[in-house]
C-alpha atoms as a PDB file:
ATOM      1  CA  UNK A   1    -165.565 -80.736 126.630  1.00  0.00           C
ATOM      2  CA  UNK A   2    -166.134 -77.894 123.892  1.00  0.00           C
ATOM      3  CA  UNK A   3    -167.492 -74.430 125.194  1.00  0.00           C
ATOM      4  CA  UNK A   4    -171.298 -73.839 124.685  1.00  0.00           C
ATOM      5  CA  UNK A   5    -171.963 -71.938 121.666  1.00  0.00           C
ATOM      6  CA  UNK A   6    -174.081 -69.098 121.981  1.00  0.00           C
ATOM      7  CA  UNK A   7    -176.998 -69.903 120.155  1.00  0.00           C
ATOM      8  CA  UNK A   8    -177.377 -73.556 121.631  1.00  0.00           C
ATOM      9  CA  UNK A   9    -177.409 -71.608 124.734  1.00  0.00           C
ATOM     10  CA  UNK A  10    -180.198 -69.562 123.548  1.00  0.00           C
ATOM     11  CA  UNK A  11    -182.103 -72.314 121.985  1.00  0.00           C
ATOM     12  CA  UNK A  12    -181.567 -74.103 125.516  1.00  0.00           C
ATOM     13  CA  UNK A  13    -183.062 -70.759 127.395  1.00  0.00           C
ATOM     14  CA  UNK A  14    -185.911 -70.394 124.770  1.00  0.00           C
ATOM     15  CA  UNK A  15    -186.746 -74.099 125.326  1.00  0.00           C
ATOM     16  CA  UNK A  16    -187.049 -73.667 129.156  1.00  0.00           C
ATOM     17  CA  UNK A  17    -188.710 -70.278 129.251  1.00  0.00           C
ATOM     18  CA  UNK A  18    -191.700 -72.491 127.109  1.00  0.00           C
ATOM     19  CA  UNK A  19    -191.701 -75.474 129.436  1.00  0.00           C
ATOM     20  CA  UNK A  20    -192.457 -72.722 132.396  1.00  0.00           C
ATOM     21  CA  UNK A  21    -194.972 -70.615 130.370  1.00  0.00           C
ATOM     22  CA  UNK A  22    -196.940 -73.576 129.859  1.00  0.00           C
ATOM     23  CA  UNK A  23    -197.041 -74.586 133.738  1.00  0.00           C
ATOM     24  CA  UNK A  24    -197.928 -78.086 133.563  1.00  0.00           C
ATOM     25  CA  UNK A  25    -194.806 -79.224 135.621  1.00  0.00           C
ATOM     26  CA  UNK A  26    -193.856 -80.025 138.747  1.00  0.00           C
ATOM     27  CA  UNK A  27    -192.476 -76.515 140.841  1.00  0.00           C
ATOM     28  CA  UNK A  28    -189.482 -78.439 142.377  1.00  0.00           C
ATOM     29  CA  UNK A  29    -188.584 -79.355 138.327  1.00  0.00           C
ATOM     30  CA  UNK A  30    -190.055 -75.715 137.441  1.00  0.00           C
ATOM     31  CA  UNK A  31    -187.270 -74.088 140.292  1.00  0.00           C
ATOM     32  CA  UNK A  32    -184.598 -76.417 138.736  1.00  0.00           C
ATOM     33  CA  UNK A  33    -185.135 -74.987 135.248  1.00  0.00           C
ATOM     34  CA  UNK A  34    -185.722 -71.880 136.477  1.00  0.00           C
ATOM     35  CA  UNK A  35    -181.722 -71.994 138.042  1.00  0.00           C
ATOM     36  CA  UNK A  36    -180.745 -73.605 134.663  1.00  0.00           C
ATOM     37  CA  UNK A  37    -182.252 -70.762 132.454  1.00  0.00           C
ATOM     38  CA  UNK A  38    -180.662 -68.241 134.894  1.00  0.00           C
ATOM     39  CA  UNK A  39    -177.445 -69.755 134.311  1.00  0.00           C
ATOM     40  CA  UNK A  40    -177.863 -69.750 130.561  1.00  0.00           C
ATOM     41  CA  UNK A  41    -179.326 -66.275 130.444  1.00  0.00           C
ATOM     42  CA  UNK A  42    -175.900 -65.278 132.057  1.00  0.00           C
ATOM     43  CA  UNK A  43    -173.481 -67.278 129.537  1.00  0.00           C
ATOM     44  CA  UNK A  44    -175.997 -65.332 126.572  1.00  0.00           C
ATOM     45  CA  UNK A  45    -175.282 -61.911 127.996  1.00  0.00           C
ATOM     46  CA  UNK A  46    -171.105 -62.846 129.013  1.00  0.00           C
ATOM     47  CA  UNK A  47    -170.980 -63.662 125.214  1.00  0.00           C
ATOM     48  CA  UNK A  48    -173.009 -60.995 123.689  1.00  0.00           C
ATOM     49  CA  UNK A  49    -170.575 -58.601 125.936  1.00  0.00           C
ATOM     50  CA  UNK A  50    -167.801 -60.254 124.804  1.00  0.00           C
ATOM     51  CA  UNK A  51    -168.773 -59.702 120.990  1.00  0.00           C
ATOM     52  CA  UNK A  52    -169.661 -56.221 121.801  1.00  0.00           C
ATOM     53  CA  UNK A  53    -165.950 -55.775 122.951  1.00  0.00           C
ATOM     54  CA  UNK A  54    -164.446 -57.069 119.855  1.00  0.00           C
ATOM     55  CA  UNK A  55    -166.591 -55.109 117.486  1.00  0.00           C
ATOM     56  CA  UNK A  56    -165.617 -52.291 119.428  1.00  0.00           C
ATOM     57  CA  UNK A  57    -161.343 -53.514 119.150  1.00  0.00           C
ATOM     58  CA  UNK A  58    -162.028 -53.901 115.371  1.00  0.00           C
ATOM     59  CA  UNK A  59    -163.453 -50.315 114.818  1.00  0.00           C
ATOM     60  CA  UNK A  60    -160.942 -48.196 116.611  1.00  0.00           C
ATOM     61  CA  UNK A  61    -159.140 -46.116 114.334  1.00  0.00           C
ATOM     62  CA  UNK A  62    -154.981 -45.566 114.378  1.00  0.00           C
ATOM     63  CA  UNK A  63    -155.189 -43.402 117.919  1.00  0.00           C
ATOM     64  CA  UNK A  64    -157.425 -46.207 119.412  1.00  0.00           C
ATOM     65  CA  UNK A  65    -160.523 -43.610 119.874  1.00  0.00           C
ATOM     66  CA  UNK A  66    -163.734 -45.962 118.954  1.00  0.00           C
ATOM     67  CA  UNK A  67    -165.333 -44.335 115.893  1.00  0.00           C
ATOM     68  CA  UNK A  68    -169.310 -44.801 115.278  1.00  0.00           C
ATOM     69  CA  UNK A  69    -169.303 -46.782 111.972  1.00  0.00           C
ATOM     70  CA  UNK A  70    -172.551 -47.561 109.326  1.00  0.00           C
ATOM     71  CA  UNK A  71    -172.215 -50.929 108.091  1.00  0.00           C
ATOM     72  CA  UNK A  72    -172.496 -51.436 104.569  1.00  0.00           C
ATOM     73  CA  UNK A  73    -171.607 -55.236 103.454  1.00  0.00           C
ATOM     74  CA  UNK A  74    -171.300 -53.703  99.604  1.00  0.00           C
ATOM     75  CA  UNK A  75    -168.179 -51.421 100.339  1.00  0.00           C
ATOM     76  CA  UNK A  76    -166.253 -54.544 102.372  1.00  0.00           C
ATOM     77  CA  UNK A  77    -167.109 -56.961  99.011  1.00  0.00           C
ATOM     78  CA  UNK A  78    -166.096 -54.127  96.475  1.00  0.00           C
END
């Protein structure tokens, strides 16, 4: 089975946080997607930690001391 991609996960979570704004179901079905969006919530943040960590990899410089970065998409392309 292929790992959950982030945003399907965060679709998913979006999706339930709706269906319990609007109220109109049942509470043993609104505690079940309650558990679900929990779950999902803490996939969203494992991955969005996970990214953070590889950003941070990719912009140490040569002594491995992370170095605050702009990011400008014209100098990479030049």
């Amino acid at each position: 089975m292929p790992e959950k991609k982030y945003e399907d996960a965060l679709k998913e979570l979006e999706s339930i946080v709706q269906r319990l704004e609007h109220g109109d179901i049942p509470l043993e079905e609104s505690l079940k997607l309650f558990e679900k969006g929990v779950k999902l919530s803490r996939f969203c943040a494992k991955k969005l930690d996970e990214a953070e960590k590889k950003v941070e990899i990719l912009m140490k410089d040569k002594e491995g001391i992370l170095k605050p970065q702009p990011f400008d998409v014209k100098e990479e392309e030049g």
